[in-house]
C-alpha atoms as a PDB file:
ATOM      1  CA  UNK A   1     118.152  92.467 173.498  1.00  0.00           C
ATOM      2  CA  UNK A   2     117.100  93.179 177.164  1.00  0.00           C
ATOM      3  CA  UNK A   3     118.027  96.229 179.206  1.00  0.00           C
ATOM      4  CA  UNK A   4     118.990  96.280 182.733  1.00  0.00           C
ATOM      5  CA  UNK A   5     115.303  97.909 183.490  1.00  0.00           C
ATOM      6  CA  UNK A   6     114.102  94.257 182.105  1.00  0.00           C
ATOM      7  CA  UNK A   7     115.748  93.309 185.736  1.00  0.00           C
ATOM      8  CA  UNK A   8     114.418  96.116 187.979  1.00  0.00           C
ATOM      9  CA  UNK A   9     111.557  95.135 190.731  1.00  0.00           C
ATOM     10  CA  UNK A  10     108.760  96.707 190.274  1.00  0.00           C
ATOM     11  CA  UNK A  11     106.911  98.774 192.967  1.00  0.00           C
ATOM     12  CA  UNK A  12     104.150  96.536 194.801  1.00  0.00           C
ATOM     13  CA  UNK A  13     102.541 100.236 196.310  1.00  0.00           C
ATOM     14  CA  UNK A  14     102.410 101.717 192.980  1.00  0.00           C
ATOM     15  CA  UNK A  15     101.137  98.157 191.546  1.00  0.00           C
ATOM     16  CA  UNK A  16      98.466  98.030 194.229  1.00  0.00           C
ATOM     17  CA  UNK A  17      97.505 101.551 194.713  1.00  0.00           C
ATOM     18  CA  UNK A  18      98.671 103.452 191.985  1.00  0.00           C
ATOM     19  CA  UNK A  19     100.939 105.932 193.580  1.00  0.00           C
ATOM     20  CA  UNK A  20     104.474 105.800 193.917  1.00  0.00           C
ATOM     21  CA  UNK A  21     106.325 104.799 197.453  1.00  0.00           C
ATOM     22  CA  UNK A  22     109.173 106.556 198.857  1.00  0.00           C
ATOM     23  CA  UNK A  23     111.746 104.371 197.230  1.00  0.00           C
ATOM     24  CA  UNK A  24     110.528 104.717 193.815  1.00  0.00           C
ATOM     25  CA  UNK A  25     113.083 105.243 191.552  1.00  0.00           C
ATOM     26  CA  UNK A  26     116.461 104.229 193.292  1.00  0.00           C
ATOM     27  CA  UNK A  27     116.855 101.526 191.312  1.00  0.00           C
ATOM     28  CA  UNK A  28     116.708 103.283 187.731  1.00  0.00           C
ATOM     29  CA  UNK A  29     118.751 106.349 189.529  1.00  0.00           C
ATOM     30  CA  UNK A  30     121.399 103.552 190.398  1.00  0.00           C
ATOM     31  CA  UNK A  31     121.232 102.153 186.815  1.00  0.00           C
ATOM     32  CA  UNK A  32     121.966 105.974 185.650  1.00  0.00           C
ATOM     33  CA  UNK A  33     124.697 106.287 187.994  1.00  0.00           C
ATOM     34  CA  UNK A  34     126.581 103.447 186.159  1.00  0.00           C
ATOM     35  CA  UNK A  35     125.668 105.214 183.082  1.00  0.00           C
ATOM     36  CA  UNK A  36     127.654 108.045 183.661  1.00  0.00           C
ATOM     37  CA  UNK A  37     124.254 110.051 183.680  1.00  0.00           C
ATOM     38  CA  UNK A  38     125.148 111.485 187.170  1.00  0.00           C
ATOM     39  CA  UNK A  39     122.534 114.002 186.304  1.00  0.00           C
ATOM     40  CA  UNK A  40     119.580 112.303 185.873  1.00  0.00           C
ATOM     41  CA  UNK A  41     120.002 109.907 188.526  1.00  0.00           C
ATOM     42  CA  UNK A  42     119.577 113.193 191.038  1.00  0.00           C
ATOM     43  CA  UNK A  43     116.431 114.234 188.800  1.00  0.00           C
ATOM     44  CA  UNK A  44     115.408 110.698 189.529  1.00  0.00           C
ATOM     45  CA  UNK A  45     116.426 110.060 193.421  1.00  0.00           C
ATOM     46  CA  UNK A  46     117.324 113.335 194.332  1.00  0.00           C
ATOM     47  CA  UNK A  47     118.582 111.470 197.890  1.00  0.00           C
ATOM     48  CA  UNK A  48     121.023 109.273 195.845  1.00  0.00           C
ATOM     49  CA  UNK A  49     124.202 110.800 196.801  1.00  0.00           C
ATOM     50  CA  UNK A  50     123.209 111.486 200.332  1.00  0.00           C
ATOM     51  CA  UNK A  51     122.389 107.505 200.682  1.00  0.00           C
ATOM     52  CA  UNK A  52     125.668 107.109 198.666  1.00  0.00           C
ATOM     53  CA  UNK A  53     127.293 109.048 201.444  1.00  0.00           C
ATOM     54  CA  UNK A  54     125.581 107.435 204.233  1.00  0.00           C
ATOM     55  CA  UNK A  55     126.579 103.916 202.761  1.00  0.00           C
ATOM     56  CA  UNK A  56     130.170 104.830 202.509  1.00  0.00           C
ATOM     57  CA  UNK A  57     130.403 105.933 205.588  1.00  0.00           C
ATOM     58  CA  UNK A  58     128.813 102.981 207.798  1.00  0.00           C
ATOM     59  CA  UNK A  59     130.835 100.835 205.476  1.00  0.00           C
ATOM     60  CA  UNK A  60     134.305 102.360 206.784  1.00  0.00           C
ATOM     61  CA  UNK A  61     132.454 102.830 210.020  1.00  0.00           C
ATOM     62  CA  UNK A  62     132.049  99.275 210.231  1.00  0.00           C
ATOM     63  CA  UNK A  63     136.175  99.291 209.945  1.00  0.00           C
ATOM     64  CA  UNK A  64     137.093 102.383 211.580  1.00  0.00           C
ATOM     65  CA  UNK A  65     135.658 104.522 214.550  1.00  0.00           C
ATOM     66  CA  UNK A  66     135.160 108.340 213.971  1.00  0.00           C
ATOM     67  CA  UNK A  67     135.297 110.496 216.794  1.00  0.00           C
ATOM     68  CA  UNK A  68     131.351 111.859 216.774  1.00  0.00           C
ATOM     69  CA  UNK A  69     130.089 108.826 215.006  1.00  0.00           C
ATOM     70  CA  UNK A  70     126.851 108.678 216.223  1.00  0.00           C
ATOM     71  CA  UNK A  71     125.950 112.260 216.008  1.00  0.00           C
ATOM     72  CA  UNK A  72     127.456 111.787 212.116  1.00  0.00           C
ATOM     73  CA  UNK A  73     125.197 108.795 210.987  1.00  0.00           C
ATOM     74  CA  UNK A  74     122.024 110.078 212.740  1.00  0.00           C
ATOM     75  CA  UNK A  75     122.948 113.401 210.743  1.00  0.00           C
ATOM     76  CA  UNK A  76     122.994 111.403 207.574  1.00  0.00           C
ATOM     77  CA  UNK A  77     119.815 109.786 208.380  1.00  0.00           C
ATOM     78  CA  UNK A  78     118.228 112.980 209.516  1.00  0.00           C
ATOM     79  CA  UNK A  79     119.366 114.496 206.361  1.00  0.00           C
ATOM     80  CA  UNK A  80     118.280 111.231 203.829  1.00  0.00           C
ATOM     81  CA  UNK A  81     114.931 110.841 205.578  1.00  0.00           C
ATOM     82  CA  UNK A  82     113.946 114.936 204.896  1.00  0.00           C
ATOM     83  CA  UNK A  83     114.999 114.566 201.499  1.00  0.00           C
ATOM     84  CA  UNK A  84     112.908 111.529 200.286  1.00  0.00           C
ATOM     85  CA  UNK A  85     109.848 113.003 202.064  1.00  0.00           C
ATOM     86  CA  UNK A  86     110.051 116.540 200.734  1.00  0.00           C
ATOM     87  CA  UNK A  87     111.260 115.190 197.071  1.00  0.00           C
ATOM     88  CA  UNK A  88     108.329 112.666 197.132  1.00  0.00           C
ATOM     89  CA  UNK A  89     105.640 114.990 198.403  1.00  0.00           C
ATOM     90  CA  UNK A  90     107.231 117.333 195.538  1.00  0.00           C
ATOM     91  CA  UNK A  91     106.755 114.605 192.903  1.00  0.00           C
ATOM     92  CA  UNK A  92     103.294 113.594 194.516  1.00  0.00           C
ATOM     93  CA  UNK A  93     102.464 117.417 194.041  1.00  0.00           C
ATOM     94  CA  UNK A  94     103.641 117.913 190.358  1.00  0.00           C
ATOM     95  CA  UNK A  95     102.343 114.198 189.341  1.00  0.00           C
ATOM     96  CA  UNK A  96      98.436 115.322 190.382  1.00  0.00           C
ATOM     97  CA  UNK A  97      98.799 118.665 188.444  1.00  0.00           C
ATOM     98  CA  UNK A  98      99.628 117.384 184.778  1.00  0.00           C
END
């Protein structure tokens, strides 16, 4: 029996150079998400709900306008783009110490 994992893409940068990329992980975090393991998926993306959020919101964005729109979306993104870097330098960190 196969697993939705059997599915998954797999990273080309890790492939190639043997270290994760920034997205690394999304996809199983997703996975856990419709799993009910809410948990996890933030130990494995901890971004996951921010991009959630972000999604959401350009998605009704796309449908309604927001007054401060701009400022909101380049929040998100300002917001999503600290947390990948700090959680991947983070996992970089803790990776080459075991």
């Amino acid at each position: 029996m196969s697993s939705i994992e059997d599915y998954m893409l797999p990273c080309l940068t890790k492939k190639l150079f043997g270290y994760d990329c920034l997205g690394c992980g999304l996809q199983r975090s997703i996975s856990l998400i419709f799993n009910g393991e809410l948990i996890e998926a933030f130990k494995m993306y901890p971004a996951i709900y921010t991009l959630i959020i972000l999604a959401v919101f350009i998605m009704v964005n796309i449908f309604r306008t927001f007054k401060h729109q701009e400022a909101i979306k380049k929040g998100l993104f300002i917001i999503n783009i600290v947390i990948i870097i700090t959680s991947y330098f983070i996992k970089l960190s803790t990776t080459n110490l075991n």
